[in-house]
PDB file of N, CA and C in Angstrom:
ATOM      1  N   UNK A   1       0.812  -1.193   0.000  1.00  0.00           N
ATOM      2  CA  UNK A   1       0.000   0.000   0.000  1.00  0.00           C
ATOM      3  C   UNK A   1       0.851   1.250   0.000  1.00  0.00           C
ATOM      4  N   UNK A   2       1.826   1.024   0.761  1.00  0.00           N
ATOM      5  CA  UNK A   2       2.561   2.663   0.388  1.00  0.00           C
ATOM      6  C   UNK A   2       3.171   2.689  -0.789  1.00  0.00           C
ATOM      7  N   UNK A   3       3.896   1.827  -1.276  1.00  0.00           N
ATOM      8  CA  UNK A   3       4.218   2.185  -2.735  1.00  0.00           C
ATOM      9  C   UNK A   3       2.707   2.964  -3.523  1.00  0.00           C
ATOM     10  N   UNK A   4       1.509   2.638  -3.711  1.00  0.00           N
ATOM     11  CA  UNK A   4       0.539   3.156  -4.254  1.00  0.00           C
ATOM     12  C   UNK A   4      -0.103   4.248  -3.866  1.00  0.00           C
ATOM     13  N   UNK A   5       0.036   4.570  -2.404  1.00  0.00           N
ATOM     14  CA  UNK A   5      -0.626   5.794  -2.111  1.00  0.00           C
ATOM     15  C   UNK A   5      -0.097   7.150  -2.601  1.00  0.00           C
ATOM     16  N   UNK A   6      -0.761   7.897  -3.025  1.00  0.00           N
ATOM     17  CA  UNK A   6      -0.692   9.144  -3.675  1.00  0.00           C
ATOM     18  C   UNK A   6      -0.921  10.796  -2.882  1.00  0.00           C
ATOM     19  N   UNK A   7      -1.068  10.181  -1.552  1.00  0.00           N
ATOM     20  CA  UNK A   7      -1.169  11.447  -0.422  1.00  0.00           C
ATOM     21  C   UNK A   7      -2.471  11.767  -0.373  1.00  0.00           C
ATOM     22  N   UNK A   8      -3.168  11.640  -1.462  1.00  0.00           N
ATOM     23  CA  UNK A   8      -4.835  12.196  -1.356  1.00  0.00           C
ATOM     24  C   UNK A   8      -5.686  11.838  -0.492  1.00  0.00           C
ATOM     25  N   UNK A   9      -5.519  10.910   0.678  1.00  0.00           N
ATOM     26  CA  UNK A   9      -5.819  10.818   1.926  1.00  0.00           C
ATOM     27  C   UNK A   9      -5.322  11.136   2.878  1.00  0.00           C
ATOM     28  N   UNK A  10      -6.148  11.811   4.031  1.00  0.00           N
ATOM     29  CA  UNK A  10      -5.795  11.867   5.633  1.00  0.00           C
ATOM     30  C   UNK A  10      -5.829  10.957   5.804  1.00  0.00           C
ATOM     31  N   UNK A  11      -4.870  10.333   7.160  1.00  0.00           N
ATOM     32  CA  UNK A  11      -4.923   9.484   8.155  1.00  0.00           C
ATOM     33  C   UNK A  11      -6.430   8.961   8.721  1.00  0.00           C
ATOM     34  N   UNK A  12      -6.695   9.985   8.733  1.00  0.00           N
ATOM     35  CA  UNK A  12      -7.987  10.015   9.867  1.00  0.00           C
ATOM     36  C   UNK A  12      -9.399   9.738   8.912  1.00  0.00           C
ATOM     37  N   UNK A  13      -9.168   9.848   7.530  1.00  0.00           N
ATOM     38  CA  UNK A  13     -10.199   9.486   6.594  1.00  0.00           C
ATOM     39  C   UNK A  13      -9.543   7.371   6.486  1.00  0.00           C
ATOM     40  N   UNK A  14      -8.582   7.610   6.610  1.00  0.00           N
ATOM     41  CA  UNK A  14      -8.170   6.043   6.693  1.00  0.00           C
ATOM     42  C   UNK A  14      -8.951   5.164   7.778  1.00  0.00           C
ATOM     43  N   UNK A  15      -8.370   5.642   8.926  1.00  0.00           N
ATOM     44  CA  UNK A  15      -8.664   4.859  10.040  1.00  0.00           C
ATOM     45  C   UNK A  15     -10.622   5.088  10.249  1.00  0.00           C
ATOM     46  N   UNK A  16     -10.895   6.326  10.102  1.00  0.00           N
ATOM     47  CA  UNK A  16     -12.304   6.513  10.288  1.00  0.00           C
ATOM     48  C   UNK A  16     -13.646   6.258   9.648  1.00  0.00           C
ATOM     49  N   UNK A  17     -14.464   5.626  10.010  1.00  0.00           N
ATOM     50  CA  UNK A  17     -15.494   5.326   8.936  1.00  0.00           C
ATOM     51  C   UNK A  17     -16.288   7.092   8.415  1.00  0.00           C
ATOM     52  N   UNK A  18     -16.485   7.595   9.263  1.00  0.00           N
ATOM     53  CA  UNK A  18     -16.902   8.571   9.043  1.00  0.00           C
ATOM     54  C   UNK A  18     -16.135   9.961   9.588  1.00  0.00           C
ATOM     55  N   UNK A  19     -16.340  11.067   9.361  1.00  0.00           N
ATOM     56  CA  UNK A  19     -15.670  12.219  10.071  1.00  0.00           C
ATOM     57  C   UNK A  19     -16.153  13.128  10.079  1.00  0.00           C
ATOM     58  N   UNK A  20     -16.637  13.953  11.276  1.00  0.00           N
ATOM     59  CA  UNK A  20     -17.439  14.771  11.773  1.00  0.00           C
ATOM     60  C   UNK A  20     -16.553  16.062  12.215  1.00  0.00           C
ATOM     61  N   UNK A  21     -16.363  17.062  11.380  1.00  0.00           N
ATOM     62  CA  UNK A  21     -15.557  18.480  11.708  1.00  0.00           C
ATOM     63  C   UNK A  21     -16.673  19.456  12.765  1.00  0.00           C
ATOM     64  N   UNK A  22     -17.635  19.073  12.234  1.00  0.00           N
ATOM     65  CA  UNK A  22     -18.880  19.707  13.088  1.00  0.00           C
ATOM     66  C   UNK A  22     -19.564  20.555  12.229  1.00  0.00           C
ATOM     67  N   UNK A  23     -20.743  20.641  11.553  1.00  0.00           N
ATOM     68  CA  UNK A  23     -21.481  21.241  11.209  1.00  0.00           C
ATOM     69  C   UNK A  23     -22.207  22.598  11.897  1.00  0.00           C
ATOM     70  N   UNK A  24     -22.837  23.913  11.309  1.00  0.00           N
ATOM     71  CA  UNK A  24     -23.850  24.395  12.427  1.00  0.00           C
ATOM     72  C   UNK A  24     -24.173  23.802  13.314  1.00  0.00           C
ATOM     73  N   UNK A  25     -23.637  24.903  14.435  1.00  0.00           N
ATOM     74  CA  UNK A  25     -24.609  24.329  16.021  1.00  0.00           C
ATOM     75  C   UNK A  25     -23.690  23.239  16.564  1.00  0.00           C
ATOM     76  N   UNK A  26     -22.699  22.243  15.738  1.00  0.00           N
ATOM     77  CA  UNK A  26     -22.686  21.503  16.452  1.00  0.00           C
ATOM     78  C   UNK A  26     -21.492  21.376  18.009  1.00  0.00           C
ATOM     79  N   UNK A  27     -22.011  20.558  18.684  1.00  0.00           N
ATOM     80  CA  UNK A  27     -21.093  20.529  19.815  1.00  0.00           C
ATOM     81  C   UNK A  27     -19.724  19.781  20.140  1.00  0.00           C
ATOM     82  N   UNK A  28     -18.892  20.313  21.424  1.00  0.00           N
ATOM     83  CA  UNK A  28     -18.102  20.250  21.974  1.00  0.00           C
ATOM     84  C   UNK A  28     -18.266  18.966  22.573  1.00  0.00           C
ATOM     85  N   UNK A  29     -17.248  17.764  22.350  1.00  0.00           N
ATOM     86  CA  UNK A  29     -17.184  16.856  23.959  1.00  0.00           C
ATOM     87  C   UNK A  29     -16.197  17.956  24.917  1.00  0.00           C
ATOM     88  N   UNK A  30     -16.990  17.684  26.244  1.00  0.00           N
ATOM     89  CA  UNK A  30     -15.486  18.216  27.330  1.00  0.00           C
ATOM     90  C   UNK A  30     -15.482  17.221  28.381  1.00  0.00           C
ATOM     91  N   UNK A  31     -16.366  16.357  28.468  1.00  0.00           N
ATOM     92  CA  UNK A  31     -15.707  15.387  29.717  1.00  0.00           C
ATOM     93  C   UNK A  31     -16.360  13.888  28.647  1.00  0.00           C
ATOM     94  N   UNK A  32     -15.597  13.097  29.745  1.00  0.00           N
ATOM     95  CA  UNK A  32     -15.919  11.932  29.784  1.00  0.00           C
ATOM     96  C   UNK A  32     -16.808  11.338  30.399  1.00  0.00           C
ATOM     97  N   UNK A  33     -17.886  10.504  31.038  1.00  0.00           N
ATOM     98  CA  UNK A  33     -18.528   9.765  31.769  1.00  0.00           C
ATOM     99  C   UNK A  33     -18.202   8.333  31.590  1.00  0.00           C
ATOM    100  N   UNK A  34     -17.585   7.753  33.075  1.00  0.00           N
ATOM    101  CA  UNK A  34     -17.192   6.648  32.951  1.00  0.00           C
ATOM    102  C   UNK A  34     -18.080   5.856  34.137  1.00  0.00           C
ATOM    103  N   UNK A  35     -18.050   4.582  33.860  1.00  0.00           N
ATOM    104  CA  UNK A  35     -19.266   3.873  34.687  1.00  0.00           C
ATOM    105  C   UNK A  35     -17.886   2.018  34.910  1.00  0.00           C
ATOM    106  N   UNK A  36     -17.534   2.042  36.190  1.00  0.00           N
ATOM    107  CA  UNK A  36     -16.438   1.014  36.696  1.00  0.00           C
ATOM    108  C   UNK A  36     -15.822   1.016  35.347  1.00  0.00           C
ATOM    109  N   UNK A  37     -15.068   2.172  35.283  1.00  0.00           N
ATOM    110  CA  UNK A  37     -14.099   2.806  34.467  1.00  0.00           C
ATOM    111  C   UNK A  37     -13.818   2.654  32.977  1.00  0.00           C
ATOM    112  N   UNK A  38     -15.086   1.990  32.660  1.00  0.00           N
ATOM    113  CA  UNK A  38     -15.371   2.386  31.113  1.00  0.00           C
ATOM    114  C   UNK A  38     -16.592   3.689  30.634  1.00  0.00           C
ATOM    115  N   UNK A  39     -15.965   4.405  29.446  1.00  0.00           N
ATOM    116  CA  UNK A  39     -16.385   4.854  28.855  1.00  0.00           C
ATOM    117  C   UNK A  39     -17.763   4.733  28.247  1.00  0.00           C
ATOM    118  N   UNK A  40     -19.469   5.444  29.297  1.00  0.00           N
ATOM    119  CA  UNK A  40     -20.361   5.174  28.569  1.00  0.00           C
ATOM    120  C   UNK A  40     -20.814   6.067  28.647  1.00  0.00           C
ATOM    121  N   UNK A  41     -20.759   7.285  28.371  1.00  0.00           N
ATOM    122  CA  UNK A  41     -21.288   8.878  28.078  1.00  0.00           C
ATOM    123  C   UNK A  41     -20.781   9.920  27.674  1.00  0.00           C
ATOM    124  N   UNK A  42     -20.527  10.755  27.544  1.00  0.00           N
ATOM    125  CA  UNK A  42     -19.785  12.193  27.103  1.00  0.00           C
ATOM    126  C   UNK A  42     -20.972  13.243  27.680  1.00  0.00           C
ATOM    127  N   UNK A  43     -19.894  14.386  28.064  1.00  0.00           N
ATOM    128  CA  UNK A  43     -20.898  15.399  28.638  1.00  0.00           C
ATOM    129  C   UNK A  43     -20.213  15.973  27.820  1.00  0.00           C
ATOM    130  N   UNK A  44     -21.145  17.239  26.815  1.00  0.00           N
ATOM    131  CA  UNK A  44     -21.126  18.041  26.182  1.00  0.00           C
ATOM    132  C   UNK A  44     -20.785  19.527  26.317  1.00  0.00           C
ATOM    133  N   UNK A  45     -20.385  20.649  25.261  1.00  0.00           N
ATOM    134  CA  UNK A  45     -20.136  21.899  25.614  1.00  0.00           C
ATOM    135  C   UNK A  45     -21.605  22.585  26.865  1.00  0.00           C
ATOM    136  N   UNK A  46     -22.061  21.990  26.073  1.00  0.00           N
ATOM    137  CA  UNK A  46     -23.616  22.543  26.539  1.00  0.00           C
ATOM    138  C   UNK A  46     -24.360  22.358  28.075  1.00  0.00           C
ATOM    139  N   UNK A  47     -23.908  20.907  28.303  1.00  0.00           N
ATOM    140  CA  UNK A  47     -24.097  20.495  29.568  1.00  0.00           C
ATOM    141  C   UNK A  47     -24.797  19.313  29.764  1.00  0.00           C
ATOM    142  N   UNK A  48     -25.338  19.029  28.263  1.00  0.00           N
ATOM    143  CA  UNK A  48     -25.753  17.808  28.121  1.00  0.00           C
ATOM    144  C   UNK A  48     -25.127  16.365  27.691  1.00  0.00           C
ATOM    145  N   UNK A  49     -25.393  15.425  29.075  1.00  0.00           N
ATOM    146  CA  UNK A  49     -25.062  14.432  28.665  1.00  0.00           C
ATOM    147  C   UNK A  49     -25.398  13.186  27.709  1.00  0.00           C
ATOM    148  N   UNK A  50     -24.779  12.400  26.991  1.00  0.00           N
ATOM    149  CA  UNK A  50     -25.397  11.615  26.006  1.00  0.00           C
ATOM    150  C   UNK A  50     -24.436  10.244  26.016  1.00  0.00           C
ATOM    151  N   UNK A  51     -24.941   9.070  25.827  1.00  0.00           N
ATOM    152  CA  UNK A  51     -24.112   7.598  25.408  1.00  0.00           C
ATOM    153  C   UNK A  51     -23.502   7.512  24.880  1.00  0.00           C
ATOM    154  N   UNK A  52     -22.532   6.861  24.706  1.00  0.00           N
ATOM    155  CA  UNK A  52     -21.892   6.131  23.312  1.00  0.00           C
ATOM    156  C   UNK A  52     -22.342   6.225  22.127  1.00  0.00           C
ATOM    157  N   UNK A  53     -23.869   5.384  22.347  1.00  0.00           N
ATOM    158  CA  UNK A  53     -24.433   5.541  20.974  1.00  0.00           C
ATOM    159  C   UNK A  53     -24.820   6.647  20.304  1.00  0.00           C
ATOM    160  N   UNK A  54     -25.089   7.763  21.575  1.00  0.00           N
ATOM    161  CA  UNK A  54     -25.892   8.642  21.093  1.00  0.00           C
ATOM    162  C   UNK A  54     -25.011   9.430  20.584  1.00  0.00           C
ATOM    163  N   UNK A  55     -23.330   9.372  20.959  1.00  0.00           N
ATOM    164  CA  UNK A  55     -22.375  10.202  20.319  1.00  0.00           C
ATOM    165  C   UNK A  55     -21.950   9.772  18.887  1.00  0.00           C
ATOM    166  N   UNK A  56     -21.866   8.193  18.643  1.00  0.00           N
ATOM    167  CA  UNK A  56     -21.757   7.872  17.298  1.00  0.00           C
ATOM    168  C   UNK A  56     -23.266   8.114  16.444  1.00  0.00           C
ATOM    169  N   UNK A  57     -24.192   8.023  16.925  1.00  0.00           N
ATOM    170  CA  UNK A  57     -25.348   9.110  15.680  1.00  0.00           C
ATOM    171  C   UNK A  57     -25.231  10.616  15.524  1.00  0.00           C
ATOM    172  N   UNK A  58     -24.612  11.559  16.138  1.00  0.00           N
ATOM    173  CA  UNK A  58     -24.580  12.869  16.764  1.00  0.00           C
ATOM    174  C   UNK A  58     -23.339  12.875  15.354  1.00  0.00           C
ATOM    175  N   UNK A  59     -22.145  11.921  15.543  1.00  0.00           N
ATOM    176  CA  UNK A  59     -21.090  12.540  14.293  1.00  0.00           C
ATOM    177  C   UNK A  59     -21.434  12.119  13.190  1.00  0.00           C
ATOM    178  N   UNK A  60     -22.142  11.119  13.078  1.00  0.00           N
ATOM    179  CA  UNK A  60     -22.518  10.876  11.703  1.00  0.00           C
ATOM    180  C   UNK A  60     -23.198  11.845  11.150  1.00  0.00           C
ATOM    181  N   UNK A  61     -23.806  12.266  11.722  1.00  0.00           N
ATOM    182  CA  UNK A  61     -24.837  13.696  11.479  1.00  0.00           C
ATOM    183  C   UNK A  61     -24.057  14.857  11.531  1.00  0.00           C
ATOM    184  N   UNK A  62     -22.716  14.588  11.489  1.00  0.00           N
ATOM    185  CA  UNK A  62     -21.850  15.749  11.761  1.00  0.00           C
ATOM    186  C   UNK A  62     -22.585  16.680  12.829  1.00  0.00           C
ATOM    187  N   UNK A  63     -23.163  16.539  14.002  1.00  0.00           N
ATOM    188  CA  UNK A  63     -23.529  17.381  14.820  1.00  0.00           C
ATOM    189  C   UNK A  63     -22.035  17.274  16.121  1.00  0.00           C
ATOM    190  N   UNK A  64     -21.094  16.751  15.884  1.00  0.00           N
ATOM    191  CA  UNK A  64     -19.981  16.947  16.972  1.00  0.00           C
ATOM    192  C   UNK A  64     -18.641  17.246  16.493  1.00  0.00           C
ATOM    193  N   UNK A  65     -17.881  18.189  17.298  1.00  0.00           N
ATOM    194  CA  UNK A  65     -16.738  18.898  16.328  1.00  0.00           C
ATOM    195  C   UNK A  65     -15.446  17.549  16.641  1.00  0.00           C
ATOM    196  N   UNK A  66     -14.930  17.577  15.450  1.00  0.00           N
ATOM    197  CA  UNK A  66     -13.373  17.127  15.355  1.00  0.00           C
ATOM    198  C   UNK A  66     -13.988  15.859  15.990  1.00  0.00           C
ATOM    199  N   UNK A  67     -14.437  14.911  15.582  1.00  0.00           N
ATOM    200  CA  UNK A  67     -14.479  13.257  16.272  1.00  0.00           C
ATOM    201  C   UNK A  67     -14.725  12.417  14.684  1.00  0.00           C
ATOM    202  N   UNK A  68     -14.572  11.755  15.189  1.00  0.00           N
ATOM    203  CA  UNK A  68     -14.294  10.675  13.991  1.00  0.00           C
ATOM    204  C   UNK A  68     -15.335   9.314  13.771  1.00  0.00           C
ATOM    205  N   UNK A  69     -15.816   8.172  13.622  1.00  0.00           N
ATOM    206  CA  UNK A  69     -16.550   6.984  14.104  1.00  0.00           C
ATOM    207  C   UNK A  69     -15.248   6.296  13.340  1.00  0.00           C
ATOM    208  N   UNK A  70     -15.334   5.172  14.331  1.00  0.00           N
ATOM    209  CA  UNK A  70     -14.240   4.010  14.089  1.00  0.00           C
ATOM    210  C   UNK A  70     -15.080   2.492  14.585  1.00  0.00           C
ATOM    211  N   UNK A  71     -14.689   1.343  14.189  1.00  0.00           N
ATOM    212  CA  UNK A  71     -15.147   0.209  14.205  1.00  0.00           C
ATOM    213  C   UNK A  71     -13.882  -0.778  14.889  1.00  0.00           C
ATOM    214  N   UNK A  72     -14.322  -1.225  16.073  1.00  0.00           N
ATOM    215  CA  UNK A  72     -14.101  -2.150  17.031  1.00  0.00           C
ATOM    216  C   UNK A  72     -13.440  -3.340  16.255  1.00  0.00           C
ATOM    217  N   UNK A  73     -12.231  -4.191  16.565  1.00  0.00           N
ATOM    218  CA  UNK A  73     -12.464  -5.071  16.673  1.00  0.00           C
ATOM    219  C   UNK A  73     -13.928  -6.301  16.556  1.00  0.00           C
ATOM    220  N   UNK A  74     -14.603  -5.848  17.537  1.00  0.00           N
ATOM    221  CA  UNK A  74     -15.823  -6.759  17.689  1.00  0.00           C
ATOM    222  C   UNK A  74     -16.838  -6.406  16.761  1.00  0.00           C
ATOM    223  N   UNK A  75     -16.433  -5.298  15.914  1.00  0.00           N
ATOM    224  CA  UNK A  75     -17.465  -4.658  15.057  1.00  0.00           C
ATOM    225  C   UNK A  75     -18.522  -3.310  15.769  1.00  0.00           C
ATOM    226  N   UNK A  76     -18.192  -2.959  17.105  1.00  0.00           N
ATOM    227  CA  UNK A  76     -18.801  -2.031  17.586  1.00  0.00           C
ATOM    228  C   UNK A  76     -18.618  -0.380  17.351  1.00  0.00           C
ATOM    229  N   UNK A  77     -18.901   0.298  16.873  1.00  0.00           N
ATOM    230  CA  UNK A  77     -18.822   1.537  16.724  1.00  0.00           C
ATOM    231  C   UNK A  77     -18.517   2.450  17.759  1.00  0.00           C
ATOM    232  N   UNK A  78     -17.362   3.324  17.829  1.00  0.00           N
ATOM    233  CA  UNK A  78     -17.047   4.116  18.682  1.00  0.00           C
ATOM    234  C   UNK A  78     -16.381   5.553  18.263  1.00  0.00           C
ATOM    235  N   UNK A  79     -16.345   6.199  19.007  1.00  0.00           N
ATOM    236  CA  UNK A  79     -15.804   7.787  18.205  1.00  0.00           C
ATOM    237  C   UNK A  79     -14.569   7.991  19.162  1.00  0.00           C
ATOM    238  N   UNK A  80     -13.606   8.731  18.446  1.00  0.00           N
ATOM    239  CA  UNK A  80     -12.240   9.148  18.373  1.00  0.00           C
ATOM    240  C   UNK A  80     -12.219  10.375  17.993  1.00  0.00           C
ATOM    241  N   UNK A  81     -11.057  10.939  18.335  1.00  0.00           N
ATOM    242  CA  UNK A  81     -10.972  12.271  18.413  1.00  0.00           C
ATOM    243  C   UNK A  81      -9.952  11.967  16.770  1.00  0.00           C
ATOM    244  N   UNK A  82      -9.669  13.349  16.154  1.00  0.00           N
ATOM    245  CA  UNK A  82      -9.044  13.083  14.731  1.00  0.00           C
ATOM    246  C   UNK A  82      -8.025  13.951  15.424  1.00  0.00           C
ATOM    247  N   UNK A  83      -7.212  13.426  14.127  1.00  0.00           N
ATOM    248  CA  UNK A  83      -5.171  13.472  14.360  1.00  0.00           C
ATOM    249  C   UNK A  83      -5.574  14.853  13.801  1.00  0.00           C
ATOM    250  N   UNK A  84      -4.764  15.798  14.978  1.00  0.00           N
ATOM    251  CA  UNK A  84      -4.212  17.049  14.911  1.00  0.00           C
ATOM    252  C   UNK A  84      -3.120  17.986  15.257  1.00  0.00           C
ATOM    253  N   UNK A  85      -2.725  16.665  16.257  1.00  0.00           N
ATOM    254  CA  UNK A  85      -1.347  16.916  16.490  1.00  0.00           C
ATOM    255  C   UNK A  85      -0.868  18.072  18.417  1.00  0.00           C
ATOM    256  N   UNK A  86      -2.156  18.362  18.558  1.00  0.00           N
ATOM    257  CA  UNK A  86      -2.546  18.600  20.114  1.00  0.00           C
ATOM    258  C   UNK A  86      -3.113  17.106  20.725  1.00  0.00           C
ATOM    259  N   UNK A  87      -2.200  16.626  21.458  1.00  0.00           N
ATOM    260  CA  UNK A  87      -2.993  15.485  22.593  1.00  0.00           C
ATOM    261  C   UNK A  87      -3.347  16.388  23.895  1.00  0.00           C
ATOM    262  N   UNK A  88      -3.838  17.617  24.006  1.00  0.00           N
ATOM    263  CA  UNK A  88      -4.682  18.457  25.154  1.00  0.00           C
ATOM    264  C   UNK A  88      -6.408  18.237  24.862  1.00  0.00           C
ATOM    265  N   UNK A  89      -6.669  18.271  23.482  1.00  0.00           N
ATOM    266  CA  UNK A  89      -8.150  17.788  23.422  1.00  0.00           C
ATOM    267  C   UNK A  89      -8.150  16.471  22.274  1.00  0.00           C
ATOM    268  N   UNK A  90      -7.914  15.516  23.013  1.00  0.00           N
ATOM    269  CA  UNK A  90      -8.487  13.878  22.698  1.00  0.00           C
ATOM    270  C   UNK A  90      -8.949  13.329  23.581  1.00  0.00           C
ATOM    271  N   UNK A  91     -10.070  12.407  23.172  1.00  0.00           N
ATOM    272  CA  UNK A  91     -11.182  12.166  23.722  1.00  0.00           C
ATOM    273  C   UNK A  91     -10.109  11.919  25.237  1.00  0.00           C
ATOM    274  N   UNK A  92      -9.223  10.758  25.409  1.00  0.00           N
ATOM    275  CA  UNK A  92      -9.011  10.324  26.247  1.00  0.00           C
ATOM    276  C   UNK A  92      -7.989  11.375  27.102  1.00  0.00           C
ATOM    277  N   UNK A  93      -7.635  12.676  27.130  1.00  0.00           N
ATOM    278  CA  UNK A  93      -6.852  13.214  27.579  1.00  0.00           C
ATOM    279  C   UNK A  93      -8.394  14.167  28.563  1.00  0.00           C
ATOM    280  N   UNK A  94      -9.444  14.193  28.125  1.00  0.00           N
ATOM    281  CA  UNK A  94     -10.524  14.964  29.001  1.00  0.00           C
ATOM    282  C   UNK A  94     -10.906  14.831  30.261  1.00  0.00           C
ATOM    283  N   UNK A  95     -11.315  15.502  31.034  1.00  0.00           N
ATOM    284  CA  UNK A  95     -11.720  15.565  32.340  1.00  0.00           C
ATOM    285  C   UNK A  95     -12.901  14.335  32.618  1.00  0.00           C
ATOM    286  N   UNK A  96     -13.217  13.579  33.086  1.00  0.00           N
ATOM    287  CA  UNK A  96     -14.032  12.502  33.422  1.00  0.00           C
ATOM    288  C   UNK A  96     -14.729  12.748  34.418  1.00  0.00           C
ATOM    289  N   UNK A  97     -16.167  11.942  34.446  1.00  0.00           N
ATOM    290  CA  UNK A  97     -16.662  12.344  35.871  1.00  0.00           C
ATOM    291  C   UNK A  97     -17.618  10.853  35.990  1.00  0.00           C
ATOM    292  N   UNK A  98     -17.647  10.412  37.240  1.00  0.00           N
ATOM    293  CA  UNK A  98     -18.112   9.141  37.138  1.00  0.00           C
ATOM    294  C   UNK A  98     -19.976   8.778  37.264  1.00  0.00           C
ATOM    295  N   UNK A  99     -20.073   8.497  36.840  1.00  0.00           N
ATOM    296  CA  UNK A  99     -21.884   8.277  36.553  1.00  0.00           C
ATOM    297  C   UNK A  99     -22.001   6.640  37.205  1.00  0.00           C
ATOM    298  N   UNK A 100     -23.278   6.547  38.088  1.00  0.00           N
ATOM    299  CA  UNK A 100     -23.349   5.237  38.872  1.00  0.00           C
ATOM    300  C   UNK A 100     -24.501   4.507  37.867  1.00  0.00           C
ATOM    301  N   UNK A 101     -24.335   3.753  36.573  1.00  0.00           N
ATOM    302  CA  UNK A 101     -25.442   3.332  36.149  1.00  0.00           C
ATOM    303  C   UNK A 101     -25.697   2.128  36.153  1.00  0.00           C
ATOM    304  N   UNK A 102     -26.830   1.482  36.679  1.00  0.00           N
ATOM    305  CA  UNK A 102     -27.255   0.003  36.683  1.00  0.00           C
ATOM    306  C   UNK A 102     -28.021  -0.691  35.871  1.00  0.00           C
TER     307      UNK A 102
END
């Protein structure tokens, strides 16, 4: 593959199924929500919190800035922050706050 590539791709169009720069309106992740220390929410610029899932429909819709959707191993869909070359805002470098959900 590198002999053939021609540069006309980002990285992040590689690795990502989709890529969400953010459209109008759309929002900020700033924290994390973690539940026995996995990742199952994002709290937003706004103040609203939302799932996993609800963050991988949110970029597909380009409604979330700079995140990406990527595919699991297991085939599960998850969002990533895109290569920019600041590790101060990626997903996993954010402030977290823990949510008790059963």
């Amino acid at each position: 593959m590198a002999d053939s590539y021609k540069g006309d791709l980002s990285f992040s169009n590689v690795v990502n199924k989709v890529v969400s720069e953010g459209g109008e309106g759309a929002q900020q992740i700033t924290k994390l929500i973690k539940s026995g220390g996995e990742v199952v929410g994002y709290e937003l610029e706004s103040g609203k919190h939302i799932s996993v899932q609800q963050a991988v429909d949110m970029a597909k819709r380009n409604e979330l800035k700079h995140v990406g959707v990527s595919t699991s191993k297991d085939g599960s869909e998850y969002i990533r922050s895109l290569a920019d070359g600041d590790e101060s805002n990626n997903l996993g470098n954010l402030p977290s706050i823990t949510a008790d959900y059963k």
